[in-house]
C-alpha atoms as a PDB file:
ATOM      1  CA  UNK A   1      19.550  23.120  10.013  1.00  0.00           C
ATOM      2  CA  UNK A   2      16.781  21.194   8.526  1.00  0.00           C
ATOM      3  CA  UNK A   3      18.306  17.557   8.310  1.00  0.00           C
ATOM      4  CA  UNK A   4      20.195  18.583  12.047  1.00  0.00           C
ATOM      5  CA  UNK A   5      16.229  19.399  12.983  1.00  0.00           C
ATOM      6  CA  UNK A   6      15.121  15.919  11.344  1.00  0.00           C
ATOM      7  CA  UNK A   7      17.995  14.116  13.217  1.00  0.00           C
ATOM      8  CA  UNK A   8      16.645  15.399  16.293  1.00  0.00           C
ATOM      9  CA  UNK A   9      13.320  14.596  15.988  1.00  0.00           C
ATOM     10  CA  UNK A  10      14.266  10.920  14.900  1.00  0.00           C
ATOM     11  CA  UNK A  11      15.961  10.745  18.354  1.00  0.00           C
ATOM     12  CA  UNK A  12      13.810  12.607  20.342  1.00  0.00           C
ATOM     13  CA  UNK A  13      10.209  12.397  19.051  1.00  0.00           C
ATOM     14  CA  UNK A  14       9.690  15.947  20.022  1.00  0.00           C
ATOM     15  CA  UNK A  15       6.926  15.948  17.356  1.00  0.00           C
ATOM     16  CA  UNK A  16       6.027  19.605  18.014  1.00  0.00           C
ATOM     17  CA  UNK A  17       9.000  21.297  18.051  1.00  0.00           C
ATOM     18  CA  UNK A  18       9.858  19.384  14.419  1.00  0.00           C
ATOM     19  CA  UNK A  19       6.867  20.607  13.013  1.00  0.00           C
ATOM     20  CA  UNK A  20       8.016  24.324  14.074  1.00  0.00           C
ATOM     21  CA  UNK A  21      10.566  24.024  12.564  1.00  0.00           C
ATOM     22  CA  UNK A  22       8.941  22.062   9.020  1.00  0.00           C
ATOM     23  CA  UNK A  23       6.759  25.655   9.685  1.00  0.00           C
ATOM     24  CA  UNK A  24       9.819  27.968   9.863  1.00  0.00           C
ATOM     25  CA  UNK A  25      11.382  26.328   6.721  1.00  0.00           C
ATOM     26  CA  UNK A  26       9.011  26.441   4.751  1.00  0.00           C
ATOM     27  CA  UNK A  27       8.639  30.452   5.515  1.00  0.00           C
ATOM     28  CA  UNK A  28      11.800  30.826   4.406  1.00  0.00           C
ATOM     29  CA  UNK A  29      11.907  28.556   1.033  1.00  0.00           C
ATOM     30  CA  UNK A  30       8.627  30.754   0.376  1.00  0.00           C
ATOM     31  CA  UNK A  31      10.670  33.873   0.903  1.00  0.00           C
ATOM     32  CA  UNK A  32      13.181  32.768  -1.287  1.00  0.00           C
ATOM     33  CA  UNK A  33      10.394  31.758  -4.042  1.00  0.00           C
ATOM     34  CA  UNK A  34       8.994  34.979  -4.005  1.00  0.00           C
ATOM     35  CA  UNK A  35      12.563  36.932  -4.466  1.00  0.00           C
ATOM     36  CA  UNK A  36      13.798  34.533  -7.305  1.00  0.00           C
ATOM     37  CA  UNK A  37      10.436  35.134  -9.164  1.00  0.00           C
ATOM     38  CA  UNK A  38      10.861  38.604  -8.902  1.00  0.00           C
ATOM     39  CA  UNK A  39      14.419  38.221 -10.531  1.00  0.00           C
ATOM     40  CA  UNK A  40      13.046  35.917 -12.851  1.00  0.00           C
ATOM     41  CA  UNK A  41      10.646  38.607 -13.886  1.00  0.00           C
ATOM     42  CA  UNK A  42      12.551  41.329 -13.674  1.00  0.00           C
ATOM     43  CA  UNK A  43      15.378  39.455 -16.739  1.00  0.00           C
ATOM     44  CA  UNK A  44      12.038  39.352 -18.999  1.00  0.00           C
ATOM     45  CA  UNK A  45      11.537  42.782 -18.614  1.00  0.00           C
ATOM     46  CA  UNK A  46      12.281  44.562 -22.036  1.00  0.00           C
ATOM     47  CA  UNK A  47      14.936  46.785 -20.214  1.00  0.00           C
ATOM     48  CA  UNK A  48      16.710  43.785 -19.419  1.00  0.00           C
ATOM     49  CA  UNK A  49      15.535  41.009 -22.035  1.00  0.00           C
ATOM     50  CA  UNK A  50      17.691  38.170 -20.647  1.00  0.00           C
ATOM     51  CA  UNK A  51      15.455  35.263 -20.967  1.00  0.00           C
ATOM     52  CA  UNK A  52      18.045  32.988 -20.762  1.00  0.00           C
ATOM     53  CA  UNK A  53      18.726  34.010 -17.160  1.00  0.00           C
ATOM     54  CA  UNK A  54      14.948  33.796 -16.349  1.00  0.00           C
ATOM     55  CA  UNK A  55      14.741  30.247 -17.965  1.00  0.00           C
ATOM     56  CA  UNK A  56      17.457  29.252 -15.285  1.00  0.00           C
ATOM     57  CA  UNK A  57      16.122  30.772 -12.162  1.00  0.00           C
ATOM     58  CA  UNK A  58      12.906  28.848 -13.581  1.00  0.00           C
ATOM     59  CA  UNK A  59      15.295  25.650 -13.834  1.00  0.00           C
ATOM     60  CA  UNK A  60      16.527  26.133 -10.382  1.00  0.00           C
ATOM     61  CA  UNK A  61      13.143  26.544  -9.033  1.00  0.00           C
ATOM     62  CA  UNK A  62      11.763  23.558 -10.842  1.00  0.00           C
ATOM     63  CA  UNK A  63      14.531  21.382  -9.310  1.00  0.00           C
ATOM     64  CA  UNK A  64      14.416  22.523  -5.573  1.00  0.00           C
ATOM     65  CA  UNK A  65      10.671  22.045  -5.651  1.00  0.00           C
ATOM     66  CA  UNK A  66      11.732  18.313  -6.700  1.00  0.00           C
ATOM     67  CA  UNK A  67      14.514  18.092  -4.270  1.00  0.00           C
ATOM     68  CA  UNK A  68      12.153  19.319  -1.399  1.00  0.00           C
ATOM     69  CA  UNK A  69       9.359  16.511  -2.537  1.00  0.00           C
ATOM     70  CA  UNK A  70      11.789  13.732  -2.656  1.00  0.00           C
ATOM     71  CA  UNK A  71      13.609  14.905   0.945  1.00  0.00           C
ATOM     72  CA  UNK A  72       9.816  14.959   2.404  1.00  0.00           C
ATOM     73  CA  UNK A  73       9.488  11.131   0.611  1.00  0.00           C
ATOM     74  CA  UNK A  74      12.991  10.215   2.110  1.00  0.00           C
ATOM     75  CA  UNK A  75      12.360  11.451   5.515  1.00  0.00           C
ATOM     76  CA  UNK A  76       8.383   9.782   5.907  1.00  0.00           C
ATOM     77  CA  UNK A  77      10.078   6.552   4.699  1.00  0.00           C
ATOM     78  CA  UNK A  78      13.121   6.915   7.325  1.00  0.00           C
ATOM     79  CA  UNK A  79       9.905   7.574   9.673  1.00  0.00           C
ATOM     80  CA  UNK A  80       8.108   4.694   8.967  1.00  0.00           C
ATOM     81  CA  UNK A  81      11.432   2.047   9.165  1.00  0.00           C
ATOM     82  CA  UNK A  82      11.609  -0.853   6.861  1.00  0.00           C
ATOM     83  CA  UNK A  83       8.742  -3.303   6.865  1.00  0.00           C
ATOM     84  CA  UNK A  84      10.470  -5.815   9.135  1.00  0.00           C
ATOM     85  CA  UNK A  85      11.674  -3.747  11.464  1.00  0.00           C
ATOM     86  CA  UNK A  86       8.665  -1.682  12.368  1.00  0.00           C
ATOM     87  CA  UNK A  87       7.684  -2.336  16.197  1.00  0.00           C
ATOM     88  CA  UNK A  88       4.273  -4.075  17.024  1.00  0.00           C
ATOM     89  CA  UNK A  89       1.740  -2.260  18.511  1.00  0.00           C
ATOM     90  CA  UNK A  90       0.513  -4.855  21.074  1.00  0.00           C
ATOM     91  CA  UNK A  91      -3.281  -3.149  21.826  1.00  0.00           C
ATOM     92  CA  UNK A  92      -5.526  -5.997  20.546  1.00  0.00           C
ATOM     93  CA  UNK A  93      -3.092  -8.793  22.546  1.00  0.00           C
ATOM     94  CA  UNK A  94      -5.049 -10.096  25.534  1.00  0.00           C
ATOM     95  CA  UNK A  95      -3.665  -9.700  28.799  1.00  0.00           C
ATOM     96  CA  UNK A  96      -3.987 -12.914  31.668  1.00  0.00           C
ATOM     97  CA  UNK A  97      -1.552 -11.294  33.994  1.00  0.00           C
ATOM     98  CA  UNK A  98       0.287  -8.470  34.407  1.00  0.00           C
ATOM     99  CA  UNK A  99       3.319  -8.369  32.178  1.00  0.00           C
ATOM    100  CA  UNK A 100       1.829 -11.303  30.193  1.00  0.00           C
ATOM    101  CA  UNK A 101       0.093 -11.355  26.936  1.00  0.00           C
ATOM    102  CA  UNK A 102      -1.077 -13.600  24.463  1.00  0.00           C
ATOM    103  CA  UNK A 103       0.074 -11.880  21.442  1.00  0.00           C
ATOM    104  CA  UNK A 104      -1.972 -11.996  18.726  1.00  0.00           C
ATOM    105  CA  UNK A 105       1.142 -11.026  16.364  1.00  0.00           C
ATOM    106  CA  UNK A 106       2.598 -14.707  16.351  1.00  0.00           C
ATOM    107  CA  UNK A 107       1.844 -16.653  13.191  1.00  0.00           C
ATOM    108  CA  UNK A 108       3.751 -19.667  11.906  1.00  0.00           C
ATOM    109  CA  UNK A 109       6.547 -18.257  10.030  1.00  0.00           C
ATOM    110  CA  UNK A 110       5.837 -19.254   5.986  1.00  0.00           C
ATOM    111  CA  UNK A 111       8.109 -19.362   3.423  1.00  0.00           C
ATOM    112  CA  UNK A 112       5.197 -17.220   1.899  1.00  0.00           C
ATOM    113  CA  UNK A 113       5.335 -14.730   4.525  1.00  0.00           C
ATOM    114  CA  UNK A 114       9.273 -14.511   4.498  1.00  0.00           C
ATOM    115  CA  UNK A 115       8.465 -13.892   1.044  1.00  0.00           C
ATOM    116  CA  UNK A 116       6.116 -11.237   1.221  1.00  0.00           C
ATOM    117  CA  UNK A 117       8.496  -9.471   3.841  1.00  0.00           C
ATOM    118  CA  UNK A 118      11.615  -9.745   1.985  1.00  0.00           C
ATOM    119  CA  UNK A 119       9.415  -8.176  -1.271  1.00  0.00           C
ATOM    120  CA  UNK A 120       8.296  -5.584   0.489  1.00  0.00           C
ATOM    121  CA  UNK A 121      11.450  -4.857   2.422  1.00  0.00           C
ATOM    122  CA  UNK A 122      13.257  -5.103  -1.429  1.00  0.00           C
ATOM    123  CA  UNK A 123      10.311  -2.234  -2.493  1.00  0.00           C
ATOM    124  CA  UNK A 124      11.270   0.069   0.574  1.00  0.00           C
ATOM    125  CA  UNK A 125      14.867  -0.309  -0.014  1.00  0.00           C
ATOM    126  CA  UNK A 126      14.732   0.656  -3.776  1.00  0.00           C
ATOM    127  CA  UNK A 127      11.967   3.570  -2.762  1.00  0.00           C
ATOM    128  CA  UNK A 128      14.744   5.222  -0.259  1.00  0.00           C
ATOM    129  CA  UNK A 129      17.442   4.929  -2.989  1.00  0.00           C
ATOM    130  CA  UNK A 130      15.682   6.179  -5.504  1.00  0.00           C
ATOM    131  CA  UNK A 131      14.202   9.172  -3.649  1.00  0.00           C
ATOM    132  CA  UNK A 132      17.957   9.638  -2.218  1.00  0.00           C
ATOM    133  CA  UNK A 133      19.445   9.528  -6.041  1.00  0.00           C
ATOM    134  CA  UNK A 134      16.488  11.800  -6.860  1.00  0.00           C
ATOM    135  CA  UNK A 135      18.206  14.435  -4.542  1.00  0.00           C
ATOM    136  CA  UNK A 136      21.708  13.732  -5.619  1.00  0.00           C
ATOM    137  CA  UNK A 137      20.161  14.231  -8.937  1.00  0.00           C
ATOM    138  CA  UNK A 138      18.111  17.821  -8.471  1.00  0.00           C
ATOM    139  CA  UNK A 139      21.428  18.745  -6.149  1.00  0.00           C
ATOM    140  CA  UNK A 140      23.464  18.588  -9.499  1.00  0.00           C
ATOM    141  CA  UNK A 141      21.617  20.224 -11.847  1.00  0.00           C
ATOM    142  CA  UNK A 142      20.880  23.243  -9.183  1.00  0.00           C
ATOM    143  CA  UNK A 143      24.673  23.553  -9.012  1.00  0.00           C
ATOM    144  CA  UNK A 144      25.059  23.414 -12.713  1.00  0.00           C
ATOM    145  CA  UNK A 145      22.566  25.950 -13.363  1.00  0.00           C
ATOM    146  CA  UNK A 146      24.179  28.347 -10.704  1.00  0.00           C
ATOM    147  CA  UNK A 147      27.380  28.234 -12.410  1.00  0.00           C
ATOM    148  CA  UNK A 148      25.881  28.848 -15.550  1.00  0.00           C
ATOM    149  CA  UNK A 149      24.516  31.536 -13.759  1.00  0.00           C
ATOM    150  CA  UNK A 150      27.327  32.689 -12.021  1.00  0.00           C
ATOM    151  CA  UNK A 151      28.782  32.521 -15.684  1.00  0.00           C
ATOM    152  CA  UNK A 152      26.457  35.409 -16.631  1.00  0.00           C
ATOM    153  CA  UNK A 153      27.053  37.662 -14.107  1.00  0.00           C
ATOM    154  CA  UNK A 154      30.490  37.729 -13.983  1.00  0.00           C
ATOM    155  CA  UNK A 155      29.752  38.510 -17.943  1.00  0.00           C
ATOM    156  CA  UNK A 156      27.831  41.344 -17.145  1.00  0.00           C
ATOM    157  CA  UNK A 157      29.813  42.596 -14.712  1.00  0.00           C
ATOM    158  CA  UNK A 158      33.076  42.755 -16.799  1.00  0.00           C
ATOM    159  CA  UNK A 159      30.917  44.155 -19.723  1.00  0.00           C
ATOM    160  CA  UNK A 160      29.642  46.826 -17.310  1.00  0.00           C
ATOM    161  CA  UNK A 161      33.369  47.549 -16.105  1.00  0.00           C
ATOM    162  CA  UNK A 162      34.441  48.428 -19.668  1.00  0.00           C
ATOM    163  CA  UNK A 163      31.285  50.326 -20.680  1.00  0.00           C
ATOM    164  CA  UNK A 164      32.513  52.417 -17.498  1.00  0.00           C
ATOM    165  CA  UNK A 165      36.053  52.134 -18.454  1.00  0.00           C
ATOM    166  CA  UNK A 166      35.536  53.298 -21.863  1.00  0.00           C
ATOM    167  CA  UNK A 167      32.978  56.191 -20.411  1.00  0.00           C
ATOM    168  CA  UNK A 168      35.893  57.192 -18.351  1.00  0.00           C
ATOM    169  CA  UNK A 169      38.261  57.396 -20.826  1.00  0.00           C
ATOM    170  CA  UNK A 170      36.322  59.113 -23.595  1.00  0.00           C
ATOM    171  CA  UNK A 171      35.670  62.085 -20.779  1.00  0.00           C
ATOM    172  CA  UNK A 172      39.201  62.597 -19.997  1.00  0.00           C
END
């Protein structure tokens, strides 16, 4: 929904219904914060005394608040284009006729200032895939950490199923 909504907006503009959604979102991942803590909190209660489990809803969290930072970095870099292709904004040009400026962005093209675009072009292009193998990165160890997870409870819930077994049995 979210990269759909940024999609969108790339094509579009629509700068206000974006941020609506950026609003909506971020109600949600708050929602989800909040219920997660309470789980985490809840497995260092003494009833429960699984710190383990609370140290990896505290990994998770730690991870999707880096995932969310670098998708934020990835998506104001998509924004702002690479260097050299970022359109001119021709306000200070002069105008002599209608439909004809005198731009002021010409300059003699420099070896120095192919230079300087290439460089910063090379720093945007590194910035992007390093903020995009950022996210591949916190995307991996979420998973990891929700099948250790996932580990756990199906643990608990076979332990629980022969505590009740065994319950069961002694009865009869």
């Amino acid at each position: 929904m979210y990269f759909e909504g940024f999609s969108e907006y790339m094509k579009s503009g629509g700068e206000l219904a974006y941020q609506q959604l950026c609003s909506e979102i971020t109600v949600e991942f708050n929602d989800c914060s909040k219920q997660v803590l309470e789980m985490e909190s809840l497995f260092l209660n003494p009833d429960y005394c699984r710190v383990d489990l609370a140290e990896l809803l505290r990994a998770i969290q730690t991870q999707e608040k880096q995932k969310l930072h670098l998708t934020a970095t990835i998506q104001v870099l998509k924004k702002a284009g690479r260097p050299s292709e970022r359109l001119m904004n021709h306000e200070n040009c002069s105008f002599k006729k209608p439909m004809e400026h005198e731009c002021v962005h010409l300059q003699e093209i420099t070896e120095a200032a192919g230079t300087e675009e290439a460089e910063l072009n090379a720093e945007y292009d590194n910035a992007l895939k390093e903020a995009i193998r950022g996210v591949q990165d916190a995307v991996t160890a979420i998973n990891e950490h929700l099948e250790e997870v996932r580990y756990e409870i199906a643990a608990l819930e076979t332990e629980f199923a022969c505590s009740v077994r065994g319950h069961l049995y002694s009865w009869g």
